[in-house]
Protein backbone atom coordinates (compact mmCIF):
# COMPACT_ATOMS: atom_id res chain seq x y z
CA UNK A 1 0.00 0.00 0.00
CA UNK A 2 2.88 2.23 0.44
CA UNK A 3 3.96 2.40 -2.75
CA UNK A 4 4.91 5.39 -4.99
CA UNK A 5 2.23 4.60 -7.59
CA UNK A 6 -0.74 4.56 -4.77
CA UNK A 7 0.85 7.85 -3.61
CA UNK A 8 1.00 9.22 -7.08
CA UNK A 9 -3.07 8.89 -7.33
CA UNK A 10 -3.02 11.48 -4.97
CA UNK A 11 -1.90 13.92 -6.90
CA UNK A 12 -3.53 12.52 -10.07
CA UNK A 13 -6.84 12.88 -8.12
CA UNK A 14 -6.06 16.70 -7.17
CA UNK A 15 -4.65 17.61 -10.72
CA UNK A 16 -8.39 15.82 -12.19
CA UNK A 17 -10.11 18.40 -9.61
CA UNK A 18 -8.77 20.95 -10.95
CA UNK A 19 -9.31 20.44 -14.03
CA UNK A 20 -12.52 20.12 -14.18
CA UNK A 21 -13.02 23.28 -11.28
CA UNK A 22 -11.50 25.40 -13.94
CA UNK A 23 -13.37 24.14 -16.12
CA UNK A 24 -16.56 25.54 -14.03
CA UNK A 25 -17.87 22.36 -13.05
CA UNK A 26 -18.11 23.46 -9.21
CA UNK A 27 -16.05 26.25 -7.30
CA UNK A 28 -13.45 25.29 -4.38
CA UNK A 29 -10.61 27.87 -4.26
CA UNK A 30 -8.15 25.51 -1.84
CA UNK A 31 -7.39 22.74 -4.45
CA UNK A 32 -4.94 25.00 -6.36
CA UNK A 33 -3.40 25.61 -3.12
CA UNK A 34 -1.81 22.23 -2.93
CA UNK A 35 -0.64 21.55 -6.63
CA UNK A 36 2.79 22.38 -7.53
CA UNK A 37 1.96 22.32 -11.31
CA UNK A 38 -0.98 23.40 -14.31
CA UNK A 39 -3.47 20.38 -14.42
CA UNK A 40 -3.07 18.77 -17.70
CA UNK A 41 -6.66 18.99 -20.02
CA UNK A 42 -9.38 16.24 -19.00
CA UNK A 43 -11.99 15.01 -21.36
CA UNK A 44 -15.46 15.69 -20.51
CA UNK A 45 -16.33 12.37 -19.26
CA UNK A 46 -13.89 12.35 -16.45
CA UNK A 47 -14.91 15.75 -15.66
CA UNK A 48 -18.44 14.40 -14.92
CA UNK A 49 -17.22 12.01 -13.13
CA UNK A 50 -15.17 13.29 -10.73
CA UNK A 51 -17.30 16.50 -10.03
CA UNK A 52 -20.31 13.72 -9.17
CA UNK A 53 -17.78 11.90 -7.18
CA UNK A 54 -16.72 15.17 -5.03
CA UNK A 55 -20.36 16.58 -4.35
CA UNK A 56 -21.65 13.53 -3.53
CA UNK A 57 -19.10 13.37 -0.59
CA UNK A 58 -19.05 16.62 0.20
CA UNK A 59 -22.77 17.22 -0.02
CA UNK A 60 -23.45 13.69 2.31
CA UNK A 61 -21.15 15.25 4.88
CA UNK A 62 -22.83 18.61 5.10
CA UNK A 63 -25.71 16.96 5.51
CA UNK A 64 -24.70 14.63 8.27
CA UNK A 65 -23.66 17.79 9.67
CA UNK A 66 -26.78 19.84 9.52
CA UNK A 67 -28.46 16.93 10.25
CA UNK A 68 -27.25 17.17 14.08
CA UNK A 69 -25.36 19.52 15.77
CA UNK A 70 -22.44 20.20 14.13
CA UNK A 71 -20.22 20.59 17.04
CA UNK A 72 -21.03 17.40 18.75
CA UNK A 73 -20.18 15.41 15.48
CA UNK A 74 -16.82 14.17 14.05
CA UNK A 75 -15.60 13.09 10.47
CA UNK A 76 -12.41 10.73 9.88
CA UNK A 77 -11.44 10.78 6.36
CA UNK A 78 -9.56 7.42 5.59
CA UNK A 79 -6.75 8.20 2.71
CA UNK A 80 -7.72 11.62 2.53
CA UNK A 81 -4.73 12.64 0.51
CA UNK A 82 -4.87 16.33 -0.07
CA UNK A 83 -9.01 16.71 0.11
CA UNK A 84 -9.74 20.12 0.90
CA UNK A 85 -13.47 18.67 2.36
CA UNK A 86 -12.02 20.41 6.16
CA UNK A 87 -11.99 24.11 4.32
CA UNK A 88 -15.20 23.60 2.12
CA UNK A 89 -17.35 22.88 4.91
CA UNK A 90 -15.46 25.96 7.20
CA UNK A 91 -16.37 28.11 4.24
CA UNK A 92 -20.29 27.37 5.05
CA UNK A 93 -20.13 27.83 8.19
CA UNK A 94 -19.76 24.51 9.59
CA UNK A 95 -17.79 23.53 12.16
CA UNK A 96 -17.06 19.54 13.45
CA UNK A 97 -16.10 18.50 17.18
CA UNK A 98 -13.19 16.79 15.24
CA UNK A 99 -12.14 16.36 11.57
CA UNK A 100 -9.60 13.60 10.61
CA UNK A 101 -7.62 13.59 8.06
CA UNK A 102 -5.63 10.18 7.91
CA UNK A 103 -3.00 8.78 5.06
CA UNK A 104 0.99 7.47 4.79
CA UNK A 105 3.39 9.41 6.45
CA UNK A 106 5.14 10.59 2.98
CA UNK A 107 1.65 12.40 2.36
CA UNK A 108 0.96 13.89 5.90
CA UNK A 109 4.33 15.41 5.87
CA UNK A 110 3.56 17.47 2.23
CA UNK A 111 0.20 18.32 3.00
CA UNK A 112 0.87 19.67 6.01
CA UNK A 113 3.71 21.29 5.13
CA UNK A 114 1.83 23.13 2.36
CA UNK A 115 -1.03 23.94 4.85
CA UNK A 116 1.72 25.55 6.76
CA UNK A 117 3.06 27.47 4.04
CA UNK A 118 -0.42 28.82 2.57
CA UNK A 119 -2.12 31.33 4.71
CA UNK A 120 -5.14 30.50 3.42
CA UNK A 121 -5.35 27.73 5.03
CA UNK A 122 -3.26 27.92 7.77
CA UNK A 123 -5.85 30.95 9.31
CA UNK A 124 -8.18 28.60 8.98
CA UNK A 125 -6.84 25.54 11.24
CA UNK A 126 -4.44 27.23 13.74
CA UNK A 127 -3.97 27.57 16.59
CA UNK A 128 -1.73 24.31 16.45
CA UNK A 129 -2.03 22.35 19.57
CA UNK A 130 1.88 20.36 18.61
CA UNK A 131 3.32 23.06 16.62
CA UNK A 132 6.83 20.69 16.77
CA UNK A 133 5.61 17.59 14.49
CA UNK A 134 6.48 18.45 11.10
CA UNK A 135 5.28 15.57 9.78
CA UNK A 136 1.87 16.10 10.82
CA UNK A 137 -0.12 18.46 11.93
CA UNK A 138 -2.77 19.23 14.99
CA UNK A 139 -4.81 22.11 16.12
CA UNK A 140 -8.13 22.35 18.21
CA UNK A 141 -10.48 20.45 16.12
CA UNK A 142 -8.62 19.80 12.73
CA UNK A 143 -5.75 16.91 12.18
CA UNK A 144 -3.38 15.79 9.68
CA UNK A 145 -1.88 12.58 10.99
CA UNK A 146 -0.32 9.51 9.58
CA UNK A 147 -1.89 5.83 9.91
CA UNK A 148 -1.75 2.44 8.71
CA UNK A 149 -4.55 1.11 7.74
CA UNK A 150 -3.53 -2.71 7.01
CA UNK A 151 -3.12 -2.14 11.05
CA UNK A 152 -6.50 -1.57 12.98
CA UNK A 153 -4.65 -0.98 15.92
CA UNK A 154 -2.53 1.92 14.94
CA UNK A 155 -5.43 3.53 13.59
CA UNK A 156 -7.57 3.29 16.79
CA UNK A 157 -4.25 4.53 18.22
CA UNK A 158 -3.77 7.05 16.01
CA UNK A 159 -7.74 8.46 16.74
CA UNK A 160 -7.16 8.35 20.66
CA UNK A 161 -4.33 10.69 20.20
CA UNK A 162 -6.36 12.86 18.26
CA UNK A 163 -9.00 13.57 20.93
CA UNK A 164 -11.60 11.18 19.38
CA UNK A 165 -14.72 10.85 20.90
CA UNK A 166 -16.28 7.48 20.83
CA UNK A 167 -19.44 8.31 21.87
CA UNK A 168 -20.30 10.71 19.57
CA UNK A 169 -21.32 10.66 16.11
CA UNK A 170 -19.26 9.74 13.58
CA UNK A 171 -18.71 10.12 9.26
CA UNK A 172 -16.14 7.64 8.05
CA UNK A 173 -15.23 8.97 4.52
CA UNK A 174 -13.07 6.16 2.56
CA UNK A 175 -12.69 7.76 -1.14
CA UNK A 176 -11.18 5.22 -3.65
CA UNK A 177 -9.26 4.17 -0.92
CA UNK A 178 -10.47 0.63 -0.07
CA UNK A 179 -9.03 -1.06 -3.25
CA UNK A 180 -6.10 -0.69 -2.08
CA UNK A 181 -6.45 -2.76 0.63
CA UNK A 182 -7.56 -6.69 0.52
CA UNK A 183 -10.69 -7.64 0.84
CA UNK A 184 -9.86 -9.80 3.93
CA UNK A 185 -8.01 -6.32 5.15
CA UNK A 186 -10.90 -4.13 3.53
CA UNK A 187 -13.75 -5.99 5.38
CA UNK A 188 -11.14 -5.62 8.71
CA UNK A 189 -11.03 -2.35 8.66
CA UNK A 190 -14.76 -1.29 8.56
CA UNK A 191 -15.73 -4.11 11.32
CA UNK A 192 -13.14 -2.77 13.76
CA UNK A 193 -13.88 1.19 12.79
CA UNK A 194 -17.50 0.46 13.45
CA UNK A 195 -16.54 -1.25 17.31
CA UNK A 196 -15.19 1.73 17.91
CA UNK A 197 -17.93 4.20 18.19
CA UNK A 198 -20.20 1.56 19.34
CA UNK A 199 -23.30 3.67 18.99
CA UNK A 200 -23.12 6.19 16.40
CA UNK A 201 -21.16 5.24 13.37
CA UNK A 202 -21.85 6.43 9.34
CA UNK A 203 -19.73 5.76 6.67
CA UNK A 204 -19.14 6.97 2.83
CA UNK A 205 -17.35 4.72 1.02
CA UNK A 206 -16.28 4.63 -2.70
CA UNK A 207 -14.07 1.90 -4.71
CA UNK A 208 -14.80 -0.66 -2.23
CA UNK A 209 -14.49 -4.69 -2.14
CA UNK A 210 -17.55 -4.92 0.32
């Protein structure tokens, strides 16, 4: 799972957003913020397709949101790469108890690095609450932190030191992420996630085994 080409759909995934945002499929203005290059032209197809892919997610979340209060709930984005989900739902207003985002160390490192570096999104997330770990990143109610996910355990780990609440409610995004996994591993990982918050758990999943 760790290797460069799994990595490399992260960026192939950002550089396809763009694309199709400039395109003026759908607005989000902190994309751009994390690529170091011009997106290379898209045909229209995969434009529909990923703008369908990203409002789907990012309009189920709001809704799960709005849906309850929006303080008392808590999103954990599973190989969330460089999604900018965090800032869109800031920009409306919302606000989550705690919002997640988990992937290999090699990708924590550069996005948080970059969120560092841009001020607009840096204003948004601070203050940090470890300003010292430069390979990930923590403030108050946003995280950038690395985790395993062939290894339950770290990730539980990895939630407890983010101030998880168990007991409250809880969005698991998983975005093309699960086929990367094995289906023995895939089906692992969603049983254990789910005996974690054993009373409110939902769950968005896309490219999955199960």
């Amino acid at each position: 799972m760790a290797s460069d080409a799994v990595i490399s759909t992260n960026e192939e995934s950002l550089s396809c957003k763009q694309w199709a945002i400039s395109k003026g499929y759908w607005t989000d203005p902190y994309v751009k913020l994390f690529l170091k290059s011009q997106p290379r032209p898209r045909p229209p197809e995969i434009n529909k397709g990923v703008y369908a892919r990203a409002k789907v997610i990012e309009n189920l979340t709001v809704r799960f949101l709005e849906q309850r209060t929006d303080a008392t709930c808590q999103i954990v984005n599973l190989g969330a790469g460089f999604e900018t989900l965090y800032w869109k739902i800031r920009q409306i207003g919302l606000r989550p108890k705690q919002f997640i985002d988990l992937d290999m160390p090699r990708v924590t490192q550069v996005k948080s690095h970059i969120v560092r570096k841009k001020s607009e999104l840096y204003s948004i997330v601070e203050p940090e609450t470890q300003p010292n770990d430069n390979k990930q990143l923590h403030s108050r109610d946003y995280h950038i932190v690395s985790a395993d996910l062939q290894k339950v355990s770290h990730v539980e780990t990895v939630l407890n030191l983010c101030g998880v609440d168990f007991d409250a409610p809880t969005c698991f995004i998983a975005e093309c992420v699960l086929v990367y996994l094995s289906q023995s591993g895939c089906r692992q990982l969603l049983v254990d996630c789910r005996s974690f918050f054993q009373r409110h758990v939902n769950s968005l999943r896309t490219g999955k085994h199960v």
